[in-house]
PDB file of N, CA and C in Angstrom:
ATOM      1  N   UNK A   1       0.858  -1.171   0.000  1.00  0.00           N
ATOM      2  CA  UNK A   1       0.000   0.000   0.000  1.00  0.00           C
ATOM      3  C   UNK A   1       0.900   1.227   0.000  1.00  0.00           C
ATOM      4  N   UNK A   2       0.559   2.326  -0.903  1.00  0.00           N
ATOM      5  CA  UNK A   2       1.379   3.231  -1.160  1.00  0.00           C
ATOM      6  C   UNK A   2       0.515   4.649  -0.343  1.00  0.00           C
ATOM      7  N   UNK A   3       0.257   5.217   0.239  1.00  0.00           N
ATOM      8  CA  UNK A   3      -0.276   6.350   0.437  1.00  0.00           C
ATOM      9  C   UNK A   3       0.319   7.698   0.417  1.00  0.00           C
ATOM     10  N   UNK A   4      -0.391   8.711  -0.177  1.00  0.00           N
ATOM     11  CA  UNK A   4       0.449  10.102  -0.960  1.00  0.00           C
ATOM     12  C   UNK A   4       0.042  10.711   0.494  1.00  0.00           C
ATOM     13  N   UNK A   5       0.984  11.413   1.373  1.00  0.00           N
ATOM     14  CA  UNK A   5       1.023  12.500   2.485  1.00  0.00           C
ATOM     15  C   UNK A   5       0.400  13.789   1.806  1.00  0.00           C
ATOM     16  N   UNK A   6      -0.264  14.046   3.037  1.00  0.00           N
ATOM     17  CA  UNK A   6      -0.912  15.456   2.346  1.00  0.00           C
ATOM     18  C   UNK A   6      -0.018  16.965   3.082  1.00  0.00           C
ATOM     19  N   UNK A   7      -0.655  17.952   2.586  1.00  0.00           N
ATOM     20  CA  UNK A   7       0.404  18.673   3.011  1.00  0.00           C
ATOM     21  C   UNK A   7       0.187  18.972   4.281  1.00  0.00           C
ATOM     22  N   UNK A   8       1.927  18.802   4.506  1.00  0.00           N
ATOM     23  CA  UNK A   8       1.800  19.726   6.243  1.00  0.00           C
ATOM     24  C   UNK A   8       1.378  18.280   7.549  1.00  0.00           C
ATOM     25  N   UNK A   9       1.026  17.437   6.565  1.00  0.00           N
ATOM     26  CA  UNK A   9       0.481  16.212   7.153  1.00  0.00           C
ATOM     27  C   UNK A   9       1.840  15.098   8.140  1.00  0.00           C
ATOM     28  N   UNK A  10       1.589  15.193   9.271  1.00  0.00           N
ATOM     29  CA  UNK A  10       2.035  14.010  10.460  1.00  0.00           C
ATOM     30  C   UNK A  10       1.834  13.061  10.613  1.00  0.00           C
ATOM     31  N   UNK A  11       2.625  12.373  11.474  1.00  0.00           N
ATOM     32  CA  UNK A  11       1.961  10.919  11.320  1.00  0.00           C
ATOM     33  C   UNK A  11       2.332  10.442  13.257  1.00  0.00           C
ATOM     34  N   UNK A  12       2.055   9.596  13.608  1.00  0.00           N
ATOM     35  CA  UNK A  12       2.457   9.291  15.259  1.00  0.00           C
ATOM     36  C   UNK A  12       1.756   7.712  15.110  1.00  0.00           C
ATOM     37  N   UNK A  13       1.943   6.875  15.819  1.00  0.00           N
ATOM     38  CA  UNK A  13       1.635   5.380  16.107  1.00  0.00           C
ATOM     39  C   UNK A  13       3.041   4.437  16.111  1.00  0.00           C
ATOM     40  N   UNK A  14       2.653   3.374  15.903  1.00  0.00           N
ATOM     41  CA  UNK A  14       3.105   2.289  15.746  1.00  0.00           C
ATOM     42  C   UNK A  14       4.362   1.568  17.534  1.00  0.00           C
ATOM     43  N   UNK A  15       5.189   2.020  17.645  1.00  0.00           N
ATOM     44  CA  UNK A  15       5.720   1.608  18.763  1.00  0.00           C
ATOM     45  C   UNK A  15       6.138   2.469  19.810  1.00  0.00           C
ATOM     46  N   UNK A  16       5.634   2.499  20.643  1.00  0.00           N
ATOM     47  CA  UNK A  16       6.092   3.471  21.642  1.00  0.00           C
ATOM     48  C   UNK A  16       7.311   4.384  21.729  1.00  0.00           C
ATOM     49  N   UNK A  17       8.028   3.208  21.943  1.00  0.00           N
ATOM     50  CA  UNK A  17       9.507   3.518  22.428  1.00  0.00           C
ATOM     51  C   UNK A  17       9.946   4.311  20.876  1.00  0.00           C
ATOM     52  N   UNK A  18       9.338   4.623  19.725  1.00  0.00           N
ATOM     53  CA  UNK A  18       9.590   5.520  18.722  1.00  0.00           C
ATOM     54  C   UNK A  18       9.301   6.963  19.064  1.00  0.00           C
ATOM     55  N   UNK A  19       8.698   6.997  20.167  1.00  0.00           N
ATOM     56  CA  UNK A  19       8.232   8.218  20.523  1.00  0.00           C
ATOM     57  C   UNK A  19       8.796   9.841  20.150  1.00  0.00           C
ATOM     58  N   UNK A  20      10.152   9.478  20.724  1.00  0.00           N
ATOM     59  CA  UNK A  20      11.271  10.471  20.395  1.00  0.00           C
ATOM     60  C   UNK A  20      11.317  10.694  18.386  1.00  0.00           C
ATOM     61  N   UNK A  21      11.070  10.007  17.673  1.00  0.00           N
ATOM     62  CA  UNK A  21      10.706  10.162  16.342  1.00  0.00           C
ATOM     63  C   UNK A  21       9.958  10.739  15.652  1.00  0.00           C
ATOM     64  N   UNK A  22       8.610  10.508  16.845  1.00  0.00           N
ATOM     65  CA  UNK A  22       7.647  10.956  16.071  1.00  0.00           C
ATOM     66  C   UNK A  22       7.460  12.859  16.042  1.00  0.00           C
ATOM     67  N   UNK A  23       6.606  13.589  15.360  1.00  0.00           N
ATOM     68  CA  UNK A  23       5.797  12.560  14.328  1.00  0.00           C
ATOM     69  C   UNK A  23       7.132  12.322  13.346  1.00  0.00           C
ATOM     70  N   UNK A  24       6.843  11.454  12.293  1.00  0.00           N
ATOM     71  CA  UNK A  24       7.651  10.614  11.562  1.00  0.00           C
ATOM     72  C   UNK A  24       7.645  11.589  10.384  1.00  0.00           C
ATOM     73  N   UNK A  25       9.301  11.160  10.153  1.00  0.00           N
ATOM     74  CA  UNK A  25       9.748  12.501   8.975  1.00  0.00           C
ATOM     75  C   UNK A  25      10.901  10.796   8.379  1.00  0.00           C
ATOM     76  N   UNK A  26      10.984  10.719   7.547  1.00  0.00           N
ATOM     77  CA  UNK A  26      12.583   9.611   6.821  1.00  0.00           C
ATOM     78  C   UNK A  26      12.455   8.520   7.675  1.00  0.00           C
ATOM     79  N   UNK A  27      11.114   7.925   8.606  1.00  0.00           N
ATOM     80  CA  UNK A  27      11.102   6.701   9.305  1.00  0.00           C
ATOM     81  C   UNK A  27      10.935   5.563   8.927  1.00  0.00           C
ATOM     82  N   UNK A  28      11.440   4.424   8.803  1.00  0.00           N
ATOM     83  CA  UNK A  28      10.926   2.900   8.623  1.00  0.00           C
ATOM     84  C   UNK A  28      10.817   2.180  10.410  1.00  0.00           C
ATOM     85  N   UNK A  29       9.261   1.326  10.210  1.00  0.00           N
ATOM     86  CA  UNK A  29       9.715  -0.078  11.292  1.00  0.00           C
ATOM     87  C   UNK A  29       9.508  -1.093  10.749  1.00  0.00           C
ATOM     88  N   UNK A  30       9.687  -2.296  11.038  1.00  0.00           N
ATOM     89  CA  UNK A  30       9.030  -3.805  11.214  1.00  0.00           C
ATOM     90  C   UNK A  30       8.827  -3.942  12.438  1.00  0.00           C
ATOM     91  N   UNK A  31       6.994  -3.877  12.318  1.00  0.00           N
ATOM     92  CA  UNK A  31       6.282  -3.959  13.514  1.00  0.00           C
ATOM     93  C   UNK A  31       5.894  -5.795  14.005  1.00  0.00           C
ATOM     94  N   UNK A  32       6.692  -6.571  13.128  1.00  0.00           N
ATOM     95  CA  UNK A  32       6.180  -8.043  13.425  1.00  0.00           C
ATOM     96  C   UNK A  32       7.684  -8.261  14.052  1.00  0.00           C
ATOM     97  N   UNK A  33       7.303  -8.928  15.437  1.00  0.00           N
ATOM     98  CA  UNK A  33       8.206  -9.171  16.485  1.00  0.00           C
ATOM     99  C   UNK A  33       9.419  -8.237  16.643  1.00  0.00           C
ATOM    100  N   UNK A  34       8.999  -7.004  16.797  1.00  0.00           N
ATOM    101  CA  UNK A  34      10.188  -5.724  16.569  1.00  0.00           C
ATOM    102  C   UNK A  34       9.461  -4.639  17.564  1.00  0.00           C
ATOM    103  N   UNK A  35       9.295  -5.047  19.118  1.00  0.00           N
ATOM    104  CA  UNK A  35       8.591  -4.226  19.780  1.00  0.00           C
ATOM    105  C   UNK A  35       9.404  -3.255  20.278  1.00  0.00           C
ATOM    106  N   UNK A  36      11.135  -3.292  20.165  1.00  0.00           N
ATOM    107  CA  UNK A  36      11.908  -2.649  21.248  1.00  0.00           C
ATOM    108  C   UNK A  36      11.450  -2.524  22.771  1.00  0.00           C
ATOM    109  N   UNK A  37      11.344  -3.828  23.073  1.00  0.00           N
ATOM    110  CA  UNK A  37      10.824  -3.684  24.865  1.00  0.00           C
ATOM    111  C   UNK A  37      10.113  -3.036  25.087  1.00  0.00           C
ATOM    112  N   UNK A  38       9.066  -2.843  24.222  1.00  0.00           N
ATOM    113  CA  UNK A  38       7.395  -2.267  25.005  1.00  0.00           C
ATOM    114  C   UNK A  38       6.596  -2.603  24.009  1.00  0.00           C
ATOM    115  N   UNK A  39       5.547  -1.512  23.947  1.00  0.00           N
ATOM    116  CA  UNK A  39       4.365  -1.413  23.615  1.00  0.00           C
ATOM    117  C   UNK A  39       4.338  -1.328  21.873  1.00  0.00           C
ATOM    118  N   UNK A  40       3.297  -1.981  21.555  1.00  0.00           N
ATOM    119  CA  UNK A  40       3.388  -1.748  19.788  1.00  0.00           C
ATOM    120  C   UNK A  40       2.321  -2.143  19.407  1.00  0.00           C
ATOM    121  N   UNK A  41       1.354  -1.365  18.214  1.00  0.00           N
ATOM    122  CA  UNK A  41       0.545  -1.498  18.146  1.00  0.00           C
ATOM    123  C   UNK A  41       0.450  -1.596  16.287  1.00  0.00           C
ATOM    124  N   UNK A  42       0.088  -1.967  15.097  1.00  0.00           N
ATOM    125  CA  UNK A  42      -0.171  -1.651  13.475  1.00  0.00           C
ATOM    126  C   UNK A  42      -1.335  -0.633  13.945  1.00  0.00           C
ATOM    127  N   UNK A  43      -0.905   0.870  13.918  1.00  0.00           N
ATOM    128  CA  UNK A  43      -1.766   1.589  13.921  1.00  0.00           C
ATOM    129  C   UNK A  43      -0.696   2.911  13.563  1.00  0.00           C
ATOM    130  N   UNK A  44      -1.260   3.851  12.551  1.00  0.00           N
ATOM    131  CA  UNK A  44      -0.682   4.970  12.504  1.00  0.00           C
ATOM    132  C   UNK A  44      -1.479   6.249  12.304  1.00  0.00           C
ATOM    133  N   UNK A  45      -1.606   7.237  12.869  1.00  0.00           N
ATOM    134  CA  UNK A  45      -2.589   8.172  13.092  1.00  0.00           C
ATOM    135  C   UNK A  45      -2.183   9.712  12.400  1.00  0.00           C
ATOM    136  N   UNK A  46      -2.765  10.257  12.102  1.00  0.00           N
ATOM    137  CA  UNK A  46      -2.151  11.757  11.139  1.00  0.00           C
ATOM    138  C   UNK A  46      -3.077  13.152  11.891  1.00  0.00           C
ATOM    139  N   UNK A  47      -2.186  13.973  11.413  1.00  0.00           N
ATOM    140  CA  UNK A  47      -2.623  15.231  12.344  1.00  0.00           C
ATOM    141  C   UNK A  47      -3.780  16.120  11.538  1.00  0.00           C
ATOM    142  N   UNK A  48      -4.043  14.873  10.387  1.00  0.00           N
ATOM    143  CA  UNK A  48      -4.988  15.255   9.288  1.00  0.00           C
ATOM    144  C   UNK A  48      -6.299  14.524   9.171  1.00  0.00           C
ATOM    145  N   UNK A  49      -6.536  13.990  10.150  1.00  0.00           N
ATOM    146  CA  UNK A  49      -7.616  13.084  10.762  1.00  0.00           C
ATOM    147  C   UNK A  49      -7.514  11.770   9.798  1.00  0.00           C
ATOM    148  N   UNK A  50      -6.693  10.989   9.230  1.00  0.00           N
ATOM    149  CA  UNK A  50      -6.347   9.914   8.575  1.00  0.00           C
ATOM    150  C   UNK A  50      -5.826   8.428   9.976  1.00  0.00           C
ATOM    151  N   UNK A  51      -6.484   7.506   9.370  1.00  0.00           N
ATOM    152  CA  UNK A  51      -5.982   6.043  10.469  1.00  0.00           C
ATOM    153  C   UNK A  51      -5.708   5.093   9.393  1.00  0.00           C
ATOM    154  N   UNK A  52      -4.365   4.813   9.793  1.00  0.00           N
ATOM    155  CA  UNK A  52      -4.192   3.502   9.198  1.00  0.00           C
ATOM    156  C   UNK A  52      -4.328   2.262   9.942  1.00  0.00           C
ATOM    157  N   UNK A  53      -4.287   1.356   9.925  1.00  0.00           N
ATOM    158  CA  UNK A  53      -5.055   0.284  11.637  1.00  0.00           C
ATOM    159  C   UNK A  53      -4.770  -1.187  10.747  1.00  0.00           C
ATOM    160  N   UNK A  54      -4.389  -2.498  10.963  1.00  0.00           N
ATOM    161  CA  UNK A  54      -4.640  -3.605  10.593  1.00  0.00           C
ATOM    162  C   UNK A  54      -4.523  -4.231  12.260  1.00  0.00           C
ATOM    163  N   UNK A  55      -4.987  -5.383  12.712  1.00  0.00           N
ATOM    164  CA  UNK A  55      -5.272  -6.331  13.145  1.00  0.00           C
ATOM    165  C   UNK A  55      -4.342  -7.055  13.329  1.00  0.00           C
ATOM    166  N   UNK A  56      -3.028  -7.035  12.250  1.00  0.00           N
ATOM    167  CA  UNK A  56      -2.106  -7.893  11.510  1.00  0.00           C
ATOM    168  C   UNK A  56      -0.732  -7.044  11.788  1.00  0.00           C
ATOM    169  N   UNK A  57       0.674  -7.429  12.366  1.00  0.00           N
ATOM    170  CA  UNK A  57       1.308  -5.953  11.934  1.00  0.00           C
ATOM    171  C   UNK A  57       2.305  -6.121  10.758  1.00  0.00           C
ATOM    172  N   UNK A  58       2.490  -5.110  10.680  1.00  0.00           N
ATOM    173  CA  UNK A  58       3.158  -4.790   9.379  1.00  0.00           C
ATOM    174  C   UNK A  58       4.366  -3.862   9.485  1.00  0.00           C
ATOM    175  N   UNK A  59       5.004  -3.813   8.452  1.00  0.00           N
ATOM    176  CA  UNK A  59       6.073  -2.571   7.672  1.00  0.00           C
ATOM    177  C   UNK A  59       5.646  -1.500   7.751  1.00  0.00           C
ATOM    178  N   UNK A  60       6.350  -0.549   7.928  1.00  0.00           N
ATOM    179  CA  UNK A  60       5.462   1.090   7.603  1.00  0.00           C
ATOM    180  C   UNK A  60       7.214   2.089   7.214  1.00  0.00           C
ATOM    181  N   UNK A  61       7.311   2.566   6.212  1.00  0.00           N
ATOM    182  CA  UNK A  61       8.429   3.777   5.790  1.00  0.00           C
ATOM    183  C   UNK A  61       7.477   5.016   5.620  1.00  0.00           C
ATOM    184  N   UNK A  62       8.219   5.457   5.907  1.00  0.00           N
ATOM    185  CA  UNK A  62       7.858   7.265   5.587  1.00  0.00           C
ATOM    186  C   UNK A  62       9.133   7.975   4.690  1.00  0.00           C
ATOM    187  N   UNK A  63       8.942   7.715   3.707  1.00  0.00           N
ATOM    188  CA  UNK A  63       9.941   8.003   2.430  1.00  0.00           C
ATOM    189  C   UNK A  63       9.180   9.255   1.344  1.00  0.00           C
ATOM    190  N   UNK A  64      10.161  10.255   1.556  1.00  0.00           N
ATOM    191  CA  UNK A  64       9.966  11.727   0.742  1.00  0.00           C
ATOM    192  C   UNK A  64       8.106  11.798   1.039  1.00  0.00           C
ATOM    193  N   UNK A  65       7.574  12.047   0.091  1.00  0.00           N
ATOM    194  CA  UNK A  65       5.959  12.736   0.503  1.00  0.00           C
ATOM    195  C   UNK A  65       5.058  11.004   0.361  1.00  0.00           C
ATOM    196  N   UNK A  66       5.571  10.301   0.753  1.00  0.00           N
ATOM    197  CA  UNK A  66       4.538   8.826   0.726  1.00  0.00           C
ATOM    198  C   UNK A  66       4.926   8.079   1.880  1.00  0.00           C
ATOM    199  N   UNK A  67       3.967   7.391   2.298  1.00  0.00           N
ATOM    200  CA  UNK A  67       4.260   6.477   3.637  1.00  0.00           C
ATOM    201  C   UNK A  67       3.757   5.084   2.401  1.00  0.00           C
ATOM    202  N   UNK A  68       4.250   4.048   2.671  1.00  0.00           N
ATOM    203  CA  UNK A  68       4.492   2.915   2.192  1.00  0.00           C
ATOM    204  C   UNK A  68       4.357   1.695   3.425  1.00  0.00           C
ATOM    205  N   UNK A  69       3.087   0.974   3.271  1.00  0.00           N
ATOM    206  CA  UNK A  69       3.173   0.090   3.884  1.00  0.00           C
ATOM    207  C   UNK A  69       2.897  -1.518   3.232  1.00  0.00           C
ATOM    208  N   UNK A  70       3.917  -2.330   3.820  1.00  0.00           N
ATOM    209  CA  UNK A  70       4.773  -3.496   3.084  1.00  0.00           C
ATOM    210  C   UNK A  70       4.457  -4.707   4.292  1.00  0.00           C
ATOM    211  N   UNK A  71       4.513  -6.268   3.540  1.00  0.00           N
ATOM    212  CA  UNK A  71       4.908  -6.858   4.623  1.00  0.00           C
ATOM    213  C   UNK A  71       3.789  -6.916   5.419  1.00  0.00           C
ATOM    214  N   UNK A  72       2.574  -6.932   5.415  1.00  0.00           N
ATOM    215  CA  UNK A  72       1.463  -6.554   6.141  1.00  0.00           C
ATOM    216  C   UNK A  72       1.045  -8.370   6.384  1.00  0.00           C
ATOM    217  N   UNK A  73       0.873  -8.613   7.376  1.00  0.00           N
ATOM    218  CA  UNK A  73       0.453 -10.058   8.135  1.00  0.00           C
ATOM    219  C   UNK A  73      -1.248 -10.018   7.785  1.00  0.00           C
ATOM    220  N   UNK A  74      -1.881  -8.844   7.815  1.00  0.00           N
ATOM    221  CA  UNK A  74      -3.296  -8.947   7.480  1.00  0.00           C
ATOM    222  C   UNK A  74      -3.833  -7.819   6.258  1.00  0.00           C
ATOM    223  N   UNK A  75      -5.228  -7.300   6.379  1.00  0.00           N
ATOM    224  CA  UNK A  75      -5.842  -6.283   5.892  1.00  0.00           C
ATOM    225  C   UNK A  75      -5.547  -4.919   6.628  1.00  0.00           C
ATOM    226  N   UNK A  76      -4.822  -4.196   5.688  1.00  0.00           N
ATOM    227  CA  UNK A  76      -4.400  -2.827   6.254  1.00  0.00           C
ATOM    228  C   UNK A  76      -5.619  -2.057   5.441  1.00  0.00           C
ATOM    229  N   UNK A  77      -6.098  -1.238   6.520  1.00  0.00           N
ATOM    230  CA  UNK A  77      -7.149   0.113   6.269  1.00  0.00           C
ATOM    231  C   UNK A  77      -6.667   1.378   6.510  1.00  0.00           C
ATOM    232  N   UNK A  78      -7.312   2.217   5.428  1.00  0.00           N
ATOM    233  CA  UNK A  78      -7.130   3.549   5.308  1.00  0.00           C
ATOM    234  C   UNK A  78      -8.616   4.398   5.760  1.00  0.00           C
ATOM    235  N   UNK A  79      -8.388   5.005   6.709  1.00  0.00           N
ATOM    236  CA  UNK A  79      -9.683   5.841   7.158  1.00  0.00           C
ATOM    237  C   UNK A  79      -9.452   6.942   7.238  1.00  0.00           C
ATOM    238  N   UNK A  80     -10.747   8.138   6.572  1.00  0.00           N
ATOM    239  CA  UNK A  80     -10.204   9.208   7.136  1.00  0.00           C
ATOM    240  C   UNK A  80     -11.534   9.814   7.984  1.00  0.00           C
ATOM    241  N   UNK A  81     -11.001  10.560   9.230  1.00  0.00           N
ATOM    242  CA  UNK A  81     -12.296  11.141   9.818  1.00  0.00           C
ATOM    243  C   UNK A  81     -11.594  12.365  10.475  1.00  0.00           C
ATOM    244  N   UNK A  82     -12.553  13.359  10.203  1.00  0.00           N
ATOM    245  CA  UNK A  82     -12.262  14.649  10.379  1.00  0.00           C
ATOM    246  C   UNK A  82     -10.920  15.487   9.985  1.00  0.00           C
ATOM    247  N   UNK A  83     -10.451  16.171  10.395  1.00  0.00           N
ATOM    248  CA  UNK A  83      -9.041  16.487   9.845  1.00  0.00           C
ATOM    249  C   UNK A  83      -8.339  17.257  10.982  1.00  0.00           C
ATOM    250  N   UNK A  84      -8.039  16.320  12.047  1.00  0.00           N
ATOM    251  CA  UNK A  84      -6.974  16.408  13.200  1.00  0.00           C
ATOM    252  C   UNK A  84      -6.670  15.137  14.034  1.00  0.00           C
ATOM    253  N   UNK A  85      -5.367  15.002  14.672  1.00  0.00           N
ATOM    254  CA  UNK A  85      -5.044  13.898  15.139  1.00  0.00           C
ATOM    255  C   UNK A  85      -6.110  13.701  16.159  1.00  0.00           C
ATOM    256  N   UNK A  86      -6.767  14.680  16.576  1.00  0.00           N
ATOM    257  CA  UNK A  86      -8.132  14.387  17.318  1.00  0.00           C
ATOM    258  C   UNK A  86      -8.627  13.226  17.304  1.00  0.00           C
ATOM    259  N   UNK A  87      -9.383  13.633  15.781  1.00  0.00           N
ATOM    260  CA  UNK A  87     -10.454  12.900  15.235  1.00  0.00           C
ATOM    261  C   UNK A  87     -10.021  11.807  14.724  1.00  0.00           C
ATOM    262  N   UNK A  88      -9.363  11.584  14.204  1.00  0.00           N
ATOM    263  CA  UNK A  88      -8.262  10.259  13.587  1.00  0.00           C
ATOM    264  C   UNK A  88      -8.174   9.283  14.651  1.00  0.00           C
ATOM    265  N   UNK A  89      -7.448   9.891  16.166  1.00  0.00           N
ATOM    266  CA  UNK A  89      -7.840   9.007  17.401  1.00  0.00           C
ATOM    267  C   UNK A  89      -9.271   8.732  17.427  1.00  0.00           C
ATOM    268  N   UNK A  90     -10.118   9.705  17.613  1.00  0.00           N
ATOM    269  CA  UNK A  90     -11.124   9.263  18.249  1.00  0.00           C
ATOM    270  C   UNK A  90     -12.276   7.930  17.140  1.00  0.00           C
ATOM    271  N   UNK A  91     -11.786   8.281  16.087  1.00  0.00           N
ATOM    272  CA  UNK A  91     -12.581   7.288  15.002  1.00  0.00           C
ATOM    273  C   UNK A  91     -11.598   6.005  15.144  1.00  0.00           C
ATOM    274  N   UNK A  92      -9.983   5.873  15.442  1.00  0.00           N
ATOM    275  CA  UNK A  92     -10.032   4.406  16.233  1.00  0.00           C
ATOM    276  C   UNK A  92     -10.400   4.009  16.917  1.00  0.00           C
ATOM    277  N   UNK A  93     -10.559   4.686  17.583  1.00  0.00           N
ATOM    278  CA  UNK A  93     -11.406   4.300  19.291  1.00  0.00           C
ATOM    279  C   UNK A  93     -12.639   3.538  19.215  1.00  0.00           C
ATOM    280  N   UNK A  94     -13.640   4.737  18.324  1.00  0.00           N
ATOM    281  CA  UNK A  94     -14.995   4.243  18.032  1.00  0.00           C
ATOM    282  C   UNK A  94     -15.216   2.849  17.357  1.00  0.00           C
ATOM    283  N   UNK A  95     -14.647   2.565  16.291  1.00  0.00           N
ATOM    284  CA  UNK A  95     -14.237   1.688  15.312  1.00  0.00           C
ATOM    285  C   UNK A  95     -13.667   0.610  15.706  1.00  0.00           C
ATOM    286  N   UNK A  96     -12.061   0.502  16.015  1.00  0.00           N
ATOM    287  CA  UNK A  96     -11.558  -0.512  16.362  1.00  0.00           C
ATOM    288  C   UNK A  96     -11.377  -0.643  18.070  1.00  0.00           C
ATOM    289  N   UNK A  97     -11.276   0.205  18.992  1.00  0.00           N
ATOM    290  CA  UNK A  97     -11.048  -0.094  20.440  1.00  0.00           C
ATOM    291  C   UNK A  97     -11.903   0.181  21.685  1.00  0.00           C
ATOM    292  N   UNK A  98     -13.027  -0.411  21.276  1.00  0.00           N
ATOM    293  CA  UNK A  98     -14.801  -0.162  22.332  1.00  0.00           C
ATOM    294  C   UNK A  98     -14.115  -1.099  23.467  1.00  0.00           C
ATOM    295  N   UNK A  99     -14.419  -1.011  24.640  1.00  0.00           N
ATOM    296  CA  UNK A  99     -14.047  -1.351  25.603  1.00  0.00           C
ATOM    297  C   UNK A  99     -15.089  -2.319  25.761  1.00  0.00           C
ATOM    298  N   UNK A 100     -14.818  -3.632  26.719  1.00  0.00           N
ATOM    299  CA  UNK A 100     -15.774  -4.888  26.616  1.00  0.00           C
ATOM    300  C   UNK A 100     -16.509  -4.118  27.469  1.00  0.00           C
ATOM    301  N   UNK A 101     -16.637  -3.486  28.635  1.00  0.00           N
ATOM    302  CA  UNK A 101     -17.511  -3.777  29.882  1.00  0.00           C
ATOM    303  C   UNK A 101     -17.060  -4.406  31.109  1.00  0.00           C
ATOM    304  N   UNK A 102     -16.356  -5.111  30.722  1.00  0.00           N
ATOM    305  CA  UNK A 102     -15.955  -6.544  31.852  1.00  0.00           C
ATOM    306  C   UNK A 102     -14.805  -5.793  32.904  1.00  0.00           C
ATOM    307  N   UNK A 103     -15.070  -6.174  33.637  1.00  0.00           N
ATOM    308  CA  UNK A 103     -13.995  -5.893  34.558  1.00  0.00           C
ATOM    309  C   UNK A 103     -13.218  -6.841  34.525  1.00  0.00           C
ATOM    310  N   UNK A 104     -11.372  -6.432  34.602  1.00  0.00           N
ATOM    311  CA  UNK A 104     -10.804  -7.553  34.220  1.00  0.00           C
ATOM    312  C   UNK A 104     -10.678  -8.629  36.162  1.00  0.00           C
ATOM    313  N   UNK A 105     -10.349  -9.666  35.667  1.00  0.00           N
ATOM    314  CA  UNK A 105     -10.120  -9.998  37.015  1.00  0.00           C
ATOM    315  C   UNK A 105      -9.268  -9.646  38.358  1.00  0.00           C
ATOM    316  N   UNK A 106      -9.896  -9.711  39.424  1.00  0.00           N
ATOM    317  CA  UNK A 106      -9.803  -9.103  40.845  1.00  0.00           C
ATOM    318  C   UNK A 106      -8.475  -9.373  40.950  1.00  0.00           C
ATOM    319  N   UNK A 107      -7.441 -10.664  40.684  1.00  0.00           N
ATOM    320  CA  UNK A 107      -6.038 -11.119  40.659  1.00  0.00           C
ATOM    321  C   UNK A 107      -5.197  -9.737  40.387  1.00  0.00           C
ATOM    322  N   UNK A 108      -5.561  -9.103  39.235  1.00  0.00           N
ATOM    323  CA  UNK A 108      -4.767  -7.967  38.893  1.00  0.00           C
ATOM    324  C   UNK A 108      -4.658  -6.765  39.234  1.00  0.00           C
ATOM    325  N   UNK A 109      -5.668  -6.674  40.439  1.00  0.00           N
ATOM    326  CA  UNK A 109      -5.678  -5.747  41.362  1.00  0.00           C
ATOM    327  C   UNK A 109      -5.094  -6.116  42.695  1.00  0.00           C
ATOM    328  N   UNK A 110      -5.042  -7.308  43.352  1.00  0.00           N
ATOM    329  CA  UNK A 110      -5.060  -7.850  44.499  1.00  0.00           C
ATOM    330  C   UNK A 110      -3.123  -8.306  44.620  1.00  0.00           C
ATOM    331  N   UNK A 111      -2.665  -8.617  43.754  1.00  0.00           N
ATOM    332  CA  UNK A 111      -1.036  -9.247  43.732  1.00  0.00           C
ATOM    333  C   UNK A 111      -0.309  -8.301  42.785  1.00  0.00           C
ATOM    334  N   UNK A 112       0.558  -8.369  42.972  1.00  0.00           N
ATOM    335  CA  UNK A 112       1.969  -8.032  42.474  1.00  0.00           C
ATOM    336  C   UNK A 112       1.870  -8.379  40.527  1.00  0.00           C
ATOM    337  N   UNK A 113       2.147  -7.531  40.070  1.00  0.00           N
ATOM    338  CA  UNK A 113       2.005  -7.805  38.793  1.00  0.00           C
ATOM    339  C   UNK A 113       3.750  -7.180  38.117  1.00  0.00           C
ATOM    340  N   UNK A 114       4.418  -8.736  37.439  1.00  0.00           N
ATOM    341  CA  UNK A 114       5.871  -8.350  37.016  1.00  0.00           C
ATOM    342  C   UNK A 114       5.935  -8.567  35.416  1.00  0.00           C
ATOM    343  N   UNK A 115       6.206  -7.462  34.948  1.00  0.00           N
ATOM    344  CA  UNK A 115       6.736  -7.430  33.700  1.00  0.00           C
ATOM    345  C   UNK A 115       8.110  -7.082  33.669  1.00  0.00           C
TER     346      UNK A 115
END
């Protein structure tokens, strides 16, 4: 998947510990087993209300005015909603990350939890 950057357009997601990168200007990852000791998610978000999101993770470069995503384990989507990293979050949210309801179990409140 090739996608044309729009102007002025950002980008932020994919692994935490990229943080210091973002938003992403000349970036590549491999997001399949490439967490750098934390958090990682196939999700990339724009300050132009654009989501990219798969289920699956994948490749992602940010090369001259195109982000290029390669290598994709599943169905990568392109969404756009509204036009700020706002709205871009908040239409993943709605879309892909509804919260069950459930409370998780009492164990993970009650003991010691080691990562």
């Amino acid at each position: 998947m090739k996608i044309n950057l729009l102007t002025n357009e950002k980008w932020w997601g994919g692994n935490t510990s990229a943080g210091v990168q973002m938003p992403y200007a000349g970036f590549s990852e491999n997001l399949l087993g490439k967490n750098r000791g934390n958090q990682s998610i196939p999700l990339l978000l724009s300050n132009r209300g654009r989501v990219v999101y798969s289920e699956e993770p994948f490749r992602f470069e940010f090369a001259g005015n195109e982000l290029h995503i390669t290598d994709a384990l599943g169905e990568v989507s392109l969404q756009v909603s509204g036009d700020s990293l706002r709205d871009a979050y908040r239409y993943f949210v709605e879309h892909y990350a509804q919260p069950s309801g459930r409370i998780p179990d009492p164990l993970f409140f009650t003991q010691p939890q080691y990562n």
